[in-house]
C-alpha atoms as a PDB file:
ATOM      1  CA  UNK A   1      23.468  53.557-132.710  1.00  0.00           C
ATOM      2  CA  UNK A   2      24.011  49.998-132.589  1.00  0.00           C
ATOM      3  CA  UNK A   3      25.128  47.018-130.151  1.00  0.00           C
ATOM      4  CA  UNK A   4      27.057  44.401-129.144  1.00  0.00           C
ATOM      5  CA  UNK A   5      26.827  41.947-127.748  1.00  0.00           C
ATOM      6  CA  UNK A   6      23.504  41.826-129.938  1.00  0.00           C
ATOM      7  CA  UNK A   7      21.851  39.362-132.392  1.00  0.00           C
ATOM      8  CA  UNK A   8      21.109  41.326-135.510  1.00  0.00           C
ATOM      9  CA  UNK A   9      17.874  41.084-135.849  1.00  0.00           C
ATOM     10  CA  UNK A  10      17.427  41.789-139.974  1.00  0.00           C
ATOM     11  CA  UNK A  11      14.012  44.244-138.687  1.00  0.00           C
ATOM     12  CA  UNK A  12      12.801  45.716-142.104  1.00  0.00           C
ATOM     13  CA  UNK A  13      10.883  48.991-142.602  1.00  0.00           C
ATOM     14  CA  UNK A  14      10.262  48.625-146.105  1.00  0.00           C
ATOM     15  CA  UNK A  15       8.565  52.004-146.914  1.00  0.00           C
ATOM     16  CA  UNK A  16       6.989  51.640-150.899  1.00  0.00           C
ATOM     17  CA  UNK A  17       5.009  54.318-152.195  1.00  0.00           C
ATOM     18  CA  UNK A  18       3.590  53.060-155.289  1.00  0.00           C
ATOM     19  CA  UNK A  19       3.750  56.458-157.914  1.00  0.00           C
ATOM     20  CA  UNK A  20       3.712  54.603-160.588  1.00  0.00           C
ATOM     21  CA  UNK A  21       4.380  50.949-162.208  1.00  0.00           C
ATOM     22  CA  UNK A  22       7.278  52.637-163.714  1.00  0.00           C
ATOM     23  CA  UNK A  23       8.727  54.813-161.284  1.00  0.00           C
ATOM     24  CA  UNK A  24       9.038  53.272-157.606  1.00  0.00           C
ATOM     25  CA  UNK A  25      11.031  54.574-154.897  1.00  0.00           C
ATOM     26  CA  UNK A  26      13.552  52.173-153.472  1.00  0.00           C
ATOM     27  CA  UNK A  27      12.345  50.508-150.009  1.00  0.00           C
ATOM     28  CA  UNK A  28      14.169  52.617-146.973  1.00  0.00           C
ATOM     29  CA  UNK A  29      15.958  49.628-144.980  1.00  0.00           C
ATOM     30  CA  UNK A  30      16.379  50.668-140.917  1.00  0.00           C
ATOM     31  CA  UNK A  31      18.099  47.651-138.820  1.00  0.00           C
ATOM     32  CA  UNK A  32      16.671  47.782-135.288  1.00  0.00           C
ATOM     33  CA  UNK A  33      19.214  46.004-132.560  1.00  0.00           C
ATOM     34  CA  UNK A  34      18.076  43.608-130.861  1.00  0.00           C
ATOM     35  CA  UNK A  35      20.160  42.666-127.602  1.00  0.00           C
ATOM     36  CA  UNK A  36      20.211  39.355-126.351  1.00  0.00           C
ATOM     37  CA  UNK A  37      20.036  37.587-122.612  1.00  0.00           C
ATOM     38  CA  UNK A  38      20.665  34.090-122.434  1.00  0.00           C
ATOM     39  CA  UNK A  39      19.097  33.804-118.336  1.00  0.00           C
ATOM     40  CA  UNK A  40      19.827  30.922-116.311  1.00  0.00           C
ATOM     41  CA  UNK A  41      17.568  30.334-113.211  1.00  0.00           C
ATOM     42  CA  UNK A  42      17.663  27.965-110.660  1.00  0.00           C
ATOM     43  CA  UNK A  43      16.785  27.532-107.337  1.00  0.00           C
ATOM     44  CA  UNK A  44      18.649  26.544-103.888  1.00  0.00           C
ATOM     45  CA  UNK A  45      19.570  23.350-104.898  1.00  0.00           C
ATOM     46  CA  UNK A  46      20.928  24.081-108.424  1.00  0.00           C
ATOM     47  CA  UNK A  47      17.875  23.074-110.112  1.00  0.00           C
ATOM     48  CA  UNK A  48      16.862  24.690-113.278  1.00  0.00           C
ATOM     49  CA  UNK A  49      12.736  26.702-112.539  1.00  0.00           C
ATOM     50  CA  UNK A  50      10.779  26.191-115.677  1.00  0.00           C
ATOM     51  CA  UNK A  51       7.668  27.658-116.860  1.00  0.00           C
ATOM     52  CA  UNK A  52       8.256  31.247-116.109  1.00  0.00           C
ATOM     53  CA  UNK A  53       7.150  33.752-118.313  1.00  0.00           C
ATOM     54  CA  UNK A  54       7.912  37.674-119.339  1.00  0.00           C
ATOM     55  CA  UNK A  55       5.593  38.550-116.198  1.00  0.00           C
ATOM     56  CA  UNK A  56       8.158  37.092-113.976  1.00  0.00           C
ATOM     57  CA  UNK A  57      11.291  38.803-115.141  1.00  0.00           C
ATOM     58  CA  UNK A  58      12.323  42.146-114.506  1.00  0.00           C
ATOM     59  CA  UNK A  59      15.326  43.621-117.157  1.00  0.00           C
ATOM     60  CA  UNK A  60      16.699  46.978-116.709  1.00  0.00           C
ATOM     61  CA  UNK A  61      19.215  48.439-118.623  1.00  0.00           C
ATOM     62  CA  UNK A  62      21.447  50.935-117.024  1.00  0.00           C
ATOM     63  CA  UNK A  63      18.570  50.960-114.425  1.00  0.00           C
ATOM     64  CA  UNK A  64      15.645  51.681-116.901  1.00  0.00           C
ATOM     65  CA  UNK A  65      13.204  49.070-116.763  1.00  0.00           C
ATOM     66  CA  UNK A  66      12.539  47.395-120.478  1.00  0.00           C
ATOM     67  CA  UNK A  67       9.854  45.929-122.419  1.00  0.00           C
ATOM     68  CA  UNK A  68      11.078  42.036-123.336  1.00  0.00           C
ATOM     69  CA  UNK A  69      10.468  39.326-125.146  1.00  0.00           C
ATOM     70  CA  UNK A  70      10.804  35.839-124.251  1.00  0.00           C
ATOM     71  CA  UNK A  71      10.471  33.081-126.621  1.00  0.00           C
ATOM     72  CA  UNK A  72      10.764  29.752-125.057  1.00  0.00           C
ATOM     73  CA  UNK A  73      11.261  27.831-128.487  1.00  0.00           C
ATOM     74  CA  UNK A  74      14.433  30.040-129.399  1.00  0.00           C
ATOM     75  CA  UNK A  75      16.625  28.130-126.677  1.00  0.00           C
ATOM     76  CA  UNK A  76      15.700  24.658-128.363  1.00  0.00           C
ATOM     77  CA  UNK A  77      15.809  25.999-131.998  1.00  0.00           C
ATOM     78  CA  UNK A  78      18.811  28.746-131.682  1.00  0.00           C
ATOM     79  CA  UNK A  79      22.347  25.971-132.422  1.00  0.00           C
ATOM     80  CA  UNK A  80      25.178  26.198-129.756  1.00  0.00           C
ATOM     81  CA  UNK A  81      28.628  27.420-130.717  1.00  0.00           C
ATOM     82  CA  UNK A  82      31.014  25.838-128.405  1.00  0.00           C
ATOM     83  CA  UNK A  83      35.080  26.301-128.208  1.00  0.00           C
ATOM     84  CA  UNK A  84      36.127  23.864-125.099  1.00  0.00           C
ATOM     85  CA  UNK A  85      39.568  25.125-123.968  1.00  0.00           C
ATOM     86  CA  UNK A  86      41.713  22.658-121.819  1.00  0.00           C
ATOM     87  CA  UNK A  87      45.171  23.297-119.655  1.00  0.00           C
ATOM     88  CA  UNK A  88      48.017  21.021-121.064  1.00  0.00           C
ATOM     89  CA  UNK A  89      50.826  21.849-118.962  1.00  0.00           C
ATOM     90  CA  UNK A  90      52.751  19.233-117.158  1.00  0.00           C
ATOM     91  CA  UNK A  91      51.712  20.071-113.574  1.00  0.00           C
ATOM     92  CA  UNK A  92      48.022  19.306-115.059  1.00  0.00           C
ATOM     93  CA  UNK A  93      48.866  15.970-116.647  1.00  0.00           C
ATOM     94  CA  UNK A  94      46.617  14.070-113.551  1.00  0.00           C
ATOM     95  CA  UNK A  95      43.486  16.329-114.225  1.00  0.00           C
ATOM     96  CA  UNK A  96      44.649  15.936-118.715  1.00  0.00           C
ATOM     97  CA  UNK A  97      44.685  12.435-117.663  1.00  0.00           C
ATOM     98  CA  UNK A  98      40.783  12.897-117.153  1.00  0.00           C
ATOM     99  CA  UNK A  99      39.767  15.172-119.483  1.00  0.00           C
ATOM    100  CA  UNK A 100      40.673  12.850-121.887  1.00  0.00           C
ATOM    101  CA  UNK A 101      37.715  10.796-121.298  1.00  0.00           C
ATOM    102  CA  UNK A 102      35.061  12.732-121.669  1.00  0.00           C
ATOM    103  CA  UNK A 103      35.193  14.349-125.308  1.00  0.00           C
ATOM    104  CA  UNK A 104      32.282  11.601-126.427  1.00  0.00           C
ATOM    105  CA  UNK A 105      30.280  13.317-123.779  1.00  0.00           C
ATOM    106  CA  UNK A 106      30.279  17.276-125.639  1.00  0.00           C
ATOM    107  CA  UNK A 107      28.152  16.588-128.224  1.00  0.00           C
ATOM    108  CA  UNK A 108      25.030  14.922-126.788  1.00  0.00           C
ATOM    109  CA  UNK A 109      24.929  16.604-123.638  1.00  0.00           C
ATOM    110  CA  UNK A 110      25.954  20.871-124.698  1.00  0.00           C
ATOM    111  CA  UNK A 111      26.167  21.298-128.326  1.00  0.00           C
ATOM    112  CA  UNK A 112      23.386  18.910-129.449  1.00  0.00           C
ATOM    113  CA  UNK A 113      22.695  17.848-133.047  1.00  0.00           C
ATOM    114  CA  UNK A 114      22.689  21.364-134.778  1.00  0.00           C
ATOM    115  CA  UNK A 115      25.660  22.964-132.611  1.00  0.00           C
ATOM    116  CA  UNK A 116      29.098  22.349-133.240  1.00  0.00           C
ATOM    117  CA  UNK A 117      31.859  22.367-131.297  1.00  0.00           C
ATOM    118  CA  UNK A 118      35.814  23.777-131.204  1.00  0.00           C
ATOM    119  CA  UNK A 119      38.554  22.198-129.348  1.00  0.00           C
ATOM    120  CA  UNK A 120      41.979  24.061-127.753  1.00  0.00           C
ATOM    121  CA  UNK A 121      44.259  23.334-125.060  1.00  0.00           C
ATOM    122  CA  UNK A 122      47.022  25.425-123.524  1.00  0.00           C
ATOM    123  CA  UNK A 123      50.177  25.724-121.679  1.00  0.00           C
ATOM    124  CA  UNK A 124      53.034  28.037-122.714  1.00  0.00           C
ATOM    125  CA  UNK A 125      51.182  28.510-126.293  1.00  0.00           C
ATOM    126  CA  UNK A 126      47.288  28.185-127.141  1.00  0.00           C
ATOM    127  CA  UNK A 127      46.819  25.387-129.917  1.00  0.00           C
ATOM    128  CA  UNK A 128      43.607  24.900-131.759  1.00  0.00           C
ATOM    129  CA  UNK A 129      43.433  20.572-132.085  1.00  0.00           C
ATOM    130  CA  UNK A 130      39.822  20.881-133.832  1.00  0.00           C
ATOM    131  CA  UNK A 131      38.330  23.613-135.807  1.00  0.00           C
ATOM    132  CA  UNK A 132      34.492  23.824-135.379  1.00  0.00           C
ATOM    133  CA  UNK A 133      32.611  20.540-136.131  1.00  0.00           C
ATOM    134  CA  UNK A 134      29.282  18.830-135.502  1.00  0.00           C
ATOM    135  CA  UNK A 135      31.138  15.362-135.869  1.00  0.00           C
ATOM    136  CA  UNK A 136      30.882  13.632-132.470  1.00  0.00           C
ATOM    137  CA  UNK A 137      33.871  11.458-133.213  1.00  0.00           C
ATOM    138  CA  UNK A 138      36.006  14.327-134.585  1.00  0.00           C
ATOM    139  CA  UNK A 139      35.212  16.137-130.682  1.00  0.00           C
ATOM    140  CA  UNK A 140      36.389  12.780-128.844  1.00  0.00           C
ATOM    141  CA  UNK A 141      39.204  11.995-130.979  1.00  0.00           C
ATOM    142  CA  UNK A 142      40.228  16.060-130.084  1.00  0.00           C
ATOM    143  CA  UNK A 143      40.257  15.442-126.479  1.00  0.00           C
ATOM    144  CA  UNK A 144      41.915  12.015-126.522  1.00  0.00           C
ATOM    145  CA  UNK A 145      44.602  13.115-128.569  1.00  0.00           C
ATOM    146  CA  UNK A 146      45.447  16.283-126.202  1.00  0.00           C
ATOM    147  CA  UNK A 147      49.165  15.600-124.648  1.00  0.00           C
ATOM    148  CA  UNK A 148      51.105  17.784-122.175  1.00  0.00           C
ATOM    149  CA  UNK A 149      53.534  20.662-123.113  1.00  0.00           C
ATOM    150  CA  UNK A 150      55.358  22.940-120.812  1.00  0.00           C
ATOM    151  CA  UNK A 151      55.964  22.521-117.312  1.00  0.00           C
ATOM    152  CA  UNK A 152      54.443  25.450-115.754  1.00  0.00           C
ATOM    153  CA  UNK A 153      52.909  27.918-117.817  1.00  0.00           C
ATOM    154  CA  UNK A 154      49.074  28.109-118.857  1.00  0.00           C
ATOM    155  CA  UNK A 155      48.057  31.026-120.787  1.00  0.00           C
ATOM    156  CA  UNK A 156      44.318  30.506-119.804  1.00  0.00           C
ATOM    157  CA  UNK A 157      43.371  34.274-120.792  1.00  0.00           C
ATOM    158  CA  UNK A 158      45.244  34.266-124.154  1.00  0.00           C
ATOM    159  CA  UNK A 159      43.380  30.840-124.550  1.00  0.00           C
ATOM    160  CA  UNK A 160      39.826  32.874-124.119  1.00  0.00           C
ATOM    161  CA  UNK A 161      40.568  35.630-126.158  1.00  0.00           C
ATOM    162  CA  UNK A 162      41.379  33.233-128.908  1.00  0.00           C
ATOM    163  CA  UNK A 163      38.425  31.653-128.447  1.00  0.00           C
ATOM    164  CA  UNK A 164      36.738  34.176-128.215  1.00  0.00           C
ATOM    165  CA  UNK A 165      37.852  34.973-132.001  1.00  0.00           C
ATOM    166  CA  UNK A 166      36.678  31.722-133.138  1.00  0.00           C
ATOM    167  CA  UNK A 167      33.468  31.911-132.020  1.00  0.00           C
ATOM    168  CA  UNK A 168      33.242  35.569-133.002  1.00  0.00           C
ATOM    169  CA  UNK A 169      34.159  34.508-136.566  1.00  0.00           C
ATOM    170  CA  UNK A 170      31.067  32.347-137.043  1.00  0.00           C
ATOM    171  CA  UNK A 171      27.447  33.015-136.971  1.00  0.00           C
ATOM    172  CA  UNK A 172      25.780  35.688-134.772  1.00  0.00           C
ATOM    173  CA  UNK A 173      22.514  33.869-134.573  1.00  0.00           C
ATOM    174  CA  UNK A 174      23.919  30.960-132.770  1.00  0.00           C
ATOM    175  CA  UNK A 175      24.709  30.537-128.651  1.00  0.00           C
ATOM    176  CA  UNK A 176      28.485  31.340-128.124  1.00  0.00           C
ATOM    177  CA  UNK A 177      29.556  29.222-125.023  1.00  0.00           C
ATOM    178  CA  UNK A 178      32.785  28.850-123.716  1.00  0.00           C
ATOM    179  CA  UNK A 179      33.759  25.769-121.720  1.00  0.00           C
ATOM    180  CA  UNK A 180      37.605  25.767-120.115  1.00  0.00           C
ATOM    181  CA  UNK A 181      38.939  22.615-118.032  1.00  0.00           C
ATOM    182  CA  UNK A 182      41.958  24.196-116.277  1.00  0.00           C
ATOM    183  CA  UNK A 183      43.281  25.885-113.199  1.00  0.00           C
ATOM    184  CA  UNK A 184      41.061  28.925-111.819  1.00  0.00           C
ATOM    185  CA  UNK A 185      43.799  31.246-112.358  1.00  0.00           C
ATOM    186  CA  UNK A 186      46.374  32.328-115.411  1.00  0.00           C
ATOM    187  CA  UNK A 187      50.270  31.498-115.813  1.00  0.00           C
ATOM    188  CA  UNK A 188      51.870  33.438-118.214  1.00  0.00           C
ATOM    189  CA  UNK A 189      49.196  35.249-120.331  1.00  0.00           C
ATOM    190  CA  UNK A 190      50.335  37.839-122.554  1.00  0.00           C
ATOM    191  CA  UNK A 191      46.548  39.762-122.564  1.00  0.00           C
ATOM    192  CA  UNK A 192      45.292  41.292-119.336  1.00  0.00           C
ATOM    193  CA  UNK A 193      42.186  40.018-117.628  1.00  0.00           C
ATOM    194  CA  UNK A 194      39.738  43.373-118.515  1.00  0.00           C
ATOM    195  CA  UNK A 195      40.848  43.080-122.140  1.00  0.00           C
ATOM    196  CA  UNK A 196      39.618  39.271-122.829  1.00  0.00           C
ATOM    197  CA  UNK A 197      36.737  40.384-120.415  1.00  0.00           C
ATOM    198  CA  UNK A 198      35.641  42.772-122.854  1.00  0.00           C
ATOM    199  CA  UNK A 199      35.845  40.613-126.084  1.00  0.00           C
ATOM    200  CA  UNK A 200      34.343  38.004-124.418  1.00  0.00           C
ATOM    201  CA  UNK A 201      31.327  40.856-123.569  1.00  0.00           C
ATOM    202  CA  UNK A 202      31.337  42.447-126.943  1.00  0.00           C
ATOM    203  CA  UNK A 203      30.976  39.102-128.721  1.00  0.00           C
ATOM    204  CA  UNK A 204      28.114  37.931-126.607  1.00  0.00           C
ATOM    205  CA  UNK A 205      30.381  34.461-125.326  1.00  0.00           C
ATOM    206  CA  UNK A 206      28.833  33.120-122.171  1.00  0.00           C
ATOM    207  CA  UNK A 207      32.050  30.952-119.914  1.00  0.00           C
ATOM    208  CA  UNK A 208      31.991  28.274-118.026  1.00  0.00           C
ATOM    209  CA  UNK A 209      34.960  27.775-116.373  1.00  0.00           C
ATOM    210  CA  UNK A 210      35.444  23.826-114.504  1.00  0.00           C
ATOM    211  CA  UNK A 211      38.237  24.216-112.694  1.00  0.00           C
ATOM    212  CA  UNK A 212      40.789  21.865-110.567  1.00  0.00           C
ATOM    213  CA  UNK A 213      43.693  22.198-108.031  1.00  0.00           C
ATOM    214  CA  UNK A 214      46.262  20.843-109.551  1.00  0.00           C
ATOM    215  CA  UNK A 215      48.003  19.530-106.264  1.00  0.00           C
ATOM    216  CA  UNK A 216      44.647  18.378-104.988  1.00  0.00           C
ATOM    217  CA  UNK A 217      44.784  16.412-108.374  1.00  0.00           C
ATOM    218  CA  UNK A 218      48.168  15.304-108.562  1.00  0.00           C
ATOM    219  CA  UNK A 219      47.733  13.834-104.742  1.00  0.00           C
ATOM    220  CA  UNK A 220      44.691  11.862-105.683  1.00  0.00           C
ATOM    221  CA  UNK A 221      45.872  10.606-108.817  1.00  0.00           C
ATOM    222  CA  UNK A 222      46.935   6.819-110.166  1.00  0.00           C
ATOM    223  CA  UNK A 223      49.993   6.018-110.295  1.00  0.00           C
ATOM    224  CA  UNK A 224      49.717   5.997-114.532  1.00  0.00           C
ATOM    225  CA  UNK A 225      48.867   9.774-113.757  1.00  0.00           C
ATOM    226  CA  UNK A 226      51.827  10.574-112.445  1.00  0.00           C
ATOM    227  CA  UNK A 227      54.022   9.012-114.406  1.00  0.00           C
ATOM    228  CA  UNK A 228      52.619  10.245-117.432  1.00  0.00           C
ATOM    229  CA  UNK A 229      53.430  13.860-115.710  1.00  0.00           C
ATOM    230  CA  UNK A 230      56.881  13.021-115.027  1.00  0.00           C
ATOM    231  CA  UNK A 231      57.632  11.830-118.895  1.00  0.00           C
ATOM    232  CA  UNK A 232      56.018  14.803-120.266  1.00  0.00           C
ATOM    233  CA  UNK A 233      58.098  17.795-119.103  1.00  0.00           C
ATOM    234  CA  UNK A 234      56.145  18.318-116.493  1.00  0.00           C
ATOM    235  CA  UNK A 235      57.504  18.674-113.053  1.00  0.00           C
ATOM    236  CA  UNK A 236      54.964  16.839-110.737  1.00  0.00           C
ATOM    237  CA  UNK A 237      54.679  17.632-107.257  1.00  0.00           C
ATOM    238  CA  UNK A 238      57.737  19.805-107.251  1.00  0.00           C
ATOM    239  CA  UNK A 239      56.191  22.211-109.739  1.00  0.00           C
ATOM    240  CA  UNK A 240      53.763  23.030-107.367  1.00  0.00           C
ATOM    241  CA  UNK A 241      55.994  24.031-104.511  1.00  0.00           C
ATOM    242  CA  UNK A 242      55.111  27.812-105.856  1.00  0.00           C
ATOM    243  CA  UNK A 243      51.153  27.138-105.451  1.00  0.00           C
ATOM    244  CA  UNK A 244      50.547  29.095-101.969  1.00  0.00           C
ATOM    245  CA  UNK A 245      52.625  32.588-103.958  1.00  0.00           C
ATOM    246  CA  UNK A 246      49.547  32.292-106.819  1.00  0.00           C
ATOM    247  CA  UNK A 247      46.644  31.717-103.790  1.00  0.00           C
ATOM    248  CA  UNK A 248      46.798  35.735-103.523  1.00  0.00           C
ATOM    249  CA  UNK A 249      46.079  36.100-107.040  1.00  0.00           C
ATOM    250  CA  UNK A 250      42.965  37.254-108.921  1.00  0.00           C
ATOM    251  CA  UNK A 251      41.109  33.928-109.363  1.00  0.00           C
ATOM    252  CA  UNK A 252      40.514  34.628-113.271  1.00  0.00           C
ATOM    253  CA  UNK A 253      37.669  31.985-113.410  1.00  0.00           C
ATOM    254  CA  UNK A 254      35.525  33.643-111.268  1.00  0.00           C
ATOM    255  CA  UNK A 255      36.091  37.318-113.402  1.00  0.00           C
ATOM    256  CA  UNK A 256      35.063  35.226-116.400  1.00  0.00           C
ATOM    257  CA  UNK A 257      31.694  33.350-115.400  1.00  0.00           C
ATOM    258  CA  UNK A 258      30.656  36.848-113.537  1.00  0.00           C
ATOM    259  CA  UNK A 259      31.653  39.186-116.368  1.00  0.00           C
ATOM    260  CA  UNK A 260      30.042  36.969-119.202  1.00  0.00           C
ATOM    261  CA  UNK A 261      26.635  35.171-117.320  1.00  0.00           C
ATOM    262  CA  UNK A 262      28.580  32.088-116.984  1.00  0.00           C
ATOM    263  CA  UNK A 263      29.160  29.464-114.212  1.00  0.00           C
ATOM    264  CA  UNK A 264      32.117  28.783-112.258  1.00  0.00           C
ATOM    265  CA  UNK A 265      31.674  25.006-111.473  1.00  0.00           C
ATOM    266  CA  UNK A 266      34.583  22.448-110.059  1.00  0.00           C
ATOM    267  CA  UNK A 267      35.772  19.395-110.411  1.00  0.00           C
ATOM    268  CA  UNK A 268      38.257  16.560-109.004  1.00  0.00           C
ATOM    269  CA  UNK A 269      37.583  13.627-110.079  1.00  0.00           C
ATOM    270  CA  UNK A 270      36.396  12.001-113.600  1.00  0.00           C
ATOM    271  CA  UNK A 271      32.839  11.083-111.980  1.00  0.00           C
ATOM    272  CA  UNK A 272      33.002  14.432-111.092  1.00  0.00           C
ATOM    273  CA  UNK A 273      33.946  16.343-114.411  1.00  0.00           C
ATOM    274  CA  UNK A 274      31.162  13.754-116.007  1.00  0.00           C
ATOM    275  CA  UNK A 275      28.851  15.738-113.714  1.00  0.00           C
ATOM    276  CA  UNK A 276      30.267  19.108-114.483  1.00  0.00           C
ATOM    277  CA  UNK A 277      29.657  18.476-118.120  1.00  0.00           C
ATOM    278  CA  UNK A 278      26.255  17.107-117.624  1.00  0.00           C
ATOM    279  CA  UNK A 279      25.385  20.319-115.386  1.00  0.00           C
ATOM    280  CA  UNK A 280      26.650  22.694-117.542  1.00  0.00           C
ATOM    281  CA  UNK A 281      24.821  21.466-120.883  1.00  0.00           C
ATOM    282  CA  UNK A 282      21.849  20.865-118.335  1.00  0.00           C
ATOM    283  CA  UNK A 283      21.935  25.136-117.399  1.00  0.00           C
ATOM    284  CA  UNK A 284      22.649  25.982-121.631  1.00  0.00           C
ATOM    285  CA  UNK A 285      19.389  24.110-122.666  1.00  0.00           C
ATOM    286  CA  UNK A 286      16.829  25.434-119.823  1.00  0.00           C
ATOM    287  CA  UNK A 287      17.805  28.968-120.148  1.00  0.00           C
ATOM    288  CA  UNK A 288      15.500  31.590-121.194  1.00  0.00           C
ATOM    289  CA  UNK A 289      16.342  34.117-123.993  1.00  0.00           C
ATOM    290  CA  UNK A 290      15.257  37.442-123.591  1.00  0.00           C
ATOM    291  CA  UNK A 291      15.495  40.239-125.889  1.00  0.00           C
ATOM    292  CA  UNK A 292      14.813  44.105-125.608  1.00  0.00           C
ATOM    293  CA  UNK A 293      15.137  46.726-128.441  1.00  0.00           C
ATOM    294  CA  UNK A 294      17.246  49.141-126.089  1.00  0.00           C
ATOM    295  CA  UNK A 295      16.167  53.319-126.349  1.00  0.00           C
ATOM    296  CA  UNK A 296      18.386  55.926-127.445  1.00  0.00           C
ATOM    297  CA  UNK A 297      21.049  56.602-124.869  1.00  0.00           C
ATOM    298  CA  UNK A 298      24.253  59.135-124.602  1.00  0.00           C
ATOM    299  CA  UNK A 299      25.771  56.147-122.956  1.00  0.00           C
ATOM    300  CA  UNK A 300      28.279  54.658-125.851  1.00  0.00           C
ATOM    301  CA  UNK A 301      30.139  52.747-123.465  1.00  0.00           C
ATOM    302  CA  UNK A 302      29.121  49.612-121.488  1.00  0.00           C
ATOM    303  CA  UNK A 303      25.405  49.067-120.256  1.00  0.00           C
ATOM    304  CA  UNK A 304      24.732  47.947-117.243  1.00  0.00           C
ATOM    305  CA  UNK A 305      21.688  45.081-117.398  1.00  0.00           C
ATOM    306  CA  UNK A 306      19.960  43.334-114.341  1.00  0.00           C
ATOM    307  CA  UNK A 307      17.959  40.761-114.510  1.00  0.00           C
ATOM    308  CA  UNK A 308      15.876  39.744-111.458  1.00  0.00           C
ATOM    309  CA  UNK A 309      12.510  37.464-111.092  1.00  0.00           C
ATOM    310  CA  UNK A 310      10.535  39.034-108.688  1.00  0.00           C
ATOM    311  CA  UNK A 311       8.250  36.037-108.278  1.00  0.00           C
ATOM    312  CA  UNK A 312      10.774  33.860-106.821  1.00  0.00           C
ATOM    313  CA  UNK A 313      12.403  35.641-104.125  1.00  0.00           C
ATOM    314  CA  UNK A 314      14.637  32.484-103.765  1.00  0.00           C
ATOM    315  CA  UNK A 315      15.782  31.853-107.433  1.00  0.00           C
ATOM    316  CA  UNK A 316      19.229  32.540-108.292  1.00  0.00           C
ATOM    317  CA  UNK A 317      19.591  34.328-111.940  1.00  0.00           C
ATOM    318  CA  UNK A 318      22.630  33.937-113.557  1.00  0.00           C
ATOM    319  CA  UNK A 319      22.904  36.858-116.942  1.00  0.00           C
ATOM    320  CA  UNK A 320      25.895  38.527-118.684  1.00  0.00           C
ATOM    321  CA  UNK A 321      25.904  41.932-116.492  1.00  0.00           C
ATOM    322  CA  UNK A 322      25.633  43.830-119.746  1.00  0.00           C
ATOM    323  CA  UNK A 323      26.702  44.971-122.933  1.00  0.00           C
ATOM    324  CA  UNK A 324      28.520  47.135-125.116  1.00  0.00           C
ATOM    325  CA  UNK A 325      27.364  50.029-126.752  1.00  0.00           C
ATOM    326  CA  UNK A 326      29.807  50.887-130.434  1.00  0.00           C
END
């Protein structure tokens, strides 16, 4: 049986019996899974806790405790795979207005020198602006050249699961994170919620989802802002008339950072995206990577996995909930 989401570890049994120096069996090749939790812990405050160990964690998998391994070095060594995903429509132009500013900031402070980085934004269709690069100036140019498109609509789950393609396309050793700047909750999507859920779990992509309010936004922005959301299709303050109908629905952000180990942070204003940014690559780079070879199980569905540190009775963990069995 094998796994997802799971790093394939390339484990060798390499069985030679040596009959003679003409006559050698081929070496038997078994490939033992290796699954994969990326474990985020803080306390109170938000602060990342450092110097724990395996003694402190306790992993179970569908409630059987495991044996894990934790190499510290693997979160510094192991490159990040990022796809950023931003909301485009017109309503959003005040929040686009300040997302456009920060693409210079990706690169230092989440993917790092050996990640690389992808670059999409969304309204009524999902458009990839920049393929996956390492170039810092290639990231910033991606994010300054993002404009508005339709008035209303933002396909945010059609925008994960596409991500969630591009980062499935590209190496399995890596990190696969997930960053989207929109809305907490979809317009228009032609996927369901469950089924990006469940590529998102299968591939092993973590999401953080910064969200806005676009009203809040639109009321606090400058005057620049607005206008800029008036010439681009968008429909401003009227377009939001239909906000309280949508308060009812299923806030899509939060499904995504539960679901995948992520974080569901905020923001409203640029100093305060800066922050979510800097947070966000802060959490990526001080988790800790555990690993378990999982037993033999009639489960072939999806595994339940908890992750608790019994030594700090006040740290918050923050892990995918599981995986998929195939």
């Amino acid at each position: 049986m094998s796994y997802a989401p799971i790093a394939r570890a390339g484990v060798l049994c390499a069985l030679t019996v040596a009959l003679s120096a003409q006559d050698q069996p081929a070496p038997i090749r078994t490939e033992v899974p290796l699954v994969l939790i990326p474990v985020a812990v803080v306390d109170r405050k938000g602060n990342s806790i450092d110097g724990l160990t395996t003694e402190d964690f306790a992993v179970t998998d569908d409630g059987v405790r495991q044996r894990i391994r934790m190499d510290t070095s693997d979160t510094l060594l192991t490159p990040v795979s990022l796809v950023v995903a931003a909301e485009s429509n017109g309503i959003s132009a005040p929040a686009l207005a300040r997302i456009r500013r920060v693409g210079s900031m990706i690169q230092p402070l989440i993917v790092g020198e050996r990640g690389q980085a992808a670059v999409l934004k969304f309204d009524s269709e999902v458009k990839v602006l920049e393929e996956f690069t390492s170039d810092s100036t290639r990231i910033r140019d991606a994010f300054a050249n993002m404009r508005t498109g339709s008035a209303t609509q933002a396909r945010l789950i059609d925008a994960v699961a596409e991500g969630v393609k591009m980062l499935s396309a590209g190496s399995e050793s890596s990190r696969r994170v997930m960053l989207i700047l929109s809305e907490s909750r979809d317009r228009g999507s032609k996927m369901k919620l469950a089924q990006a859920v469940e590529l998102a779990q299968r591939a092993g992509v973590t999401i953080y989802p910064a969200t806005y309010s676009a009203q809040a936004s639109t009321w606090i922005s400058k005057p620049e802002d607005a206008a800029e959301a008036a010439n681009s299709g968008g429909t401003g303050l009227i377009g939001l008339i239909t906000e309280p109908a949508r308060l009812g629905t299923t806030n899509d952000a939060d499904a995504f950072a539960e679901a995948t180990g992520g974080r569901h942070l905020s923001f409203l204003t640029l100093n305060s995206l800066e922050k979510v940014i800097s947070k966000a690559g802060e959490e990526i780079h001080s988790q800790y990577l555990l690993s378990f070879q999982p037993t033999a199980t009639a489960n072939s569905g999806f595994h339940r996995v908890y992750v608790a540190v019994p030594s700090k009775k006040d740290a918050v963990v923050r892990a995918r909930p599981g995986y998929w069995a195939k």
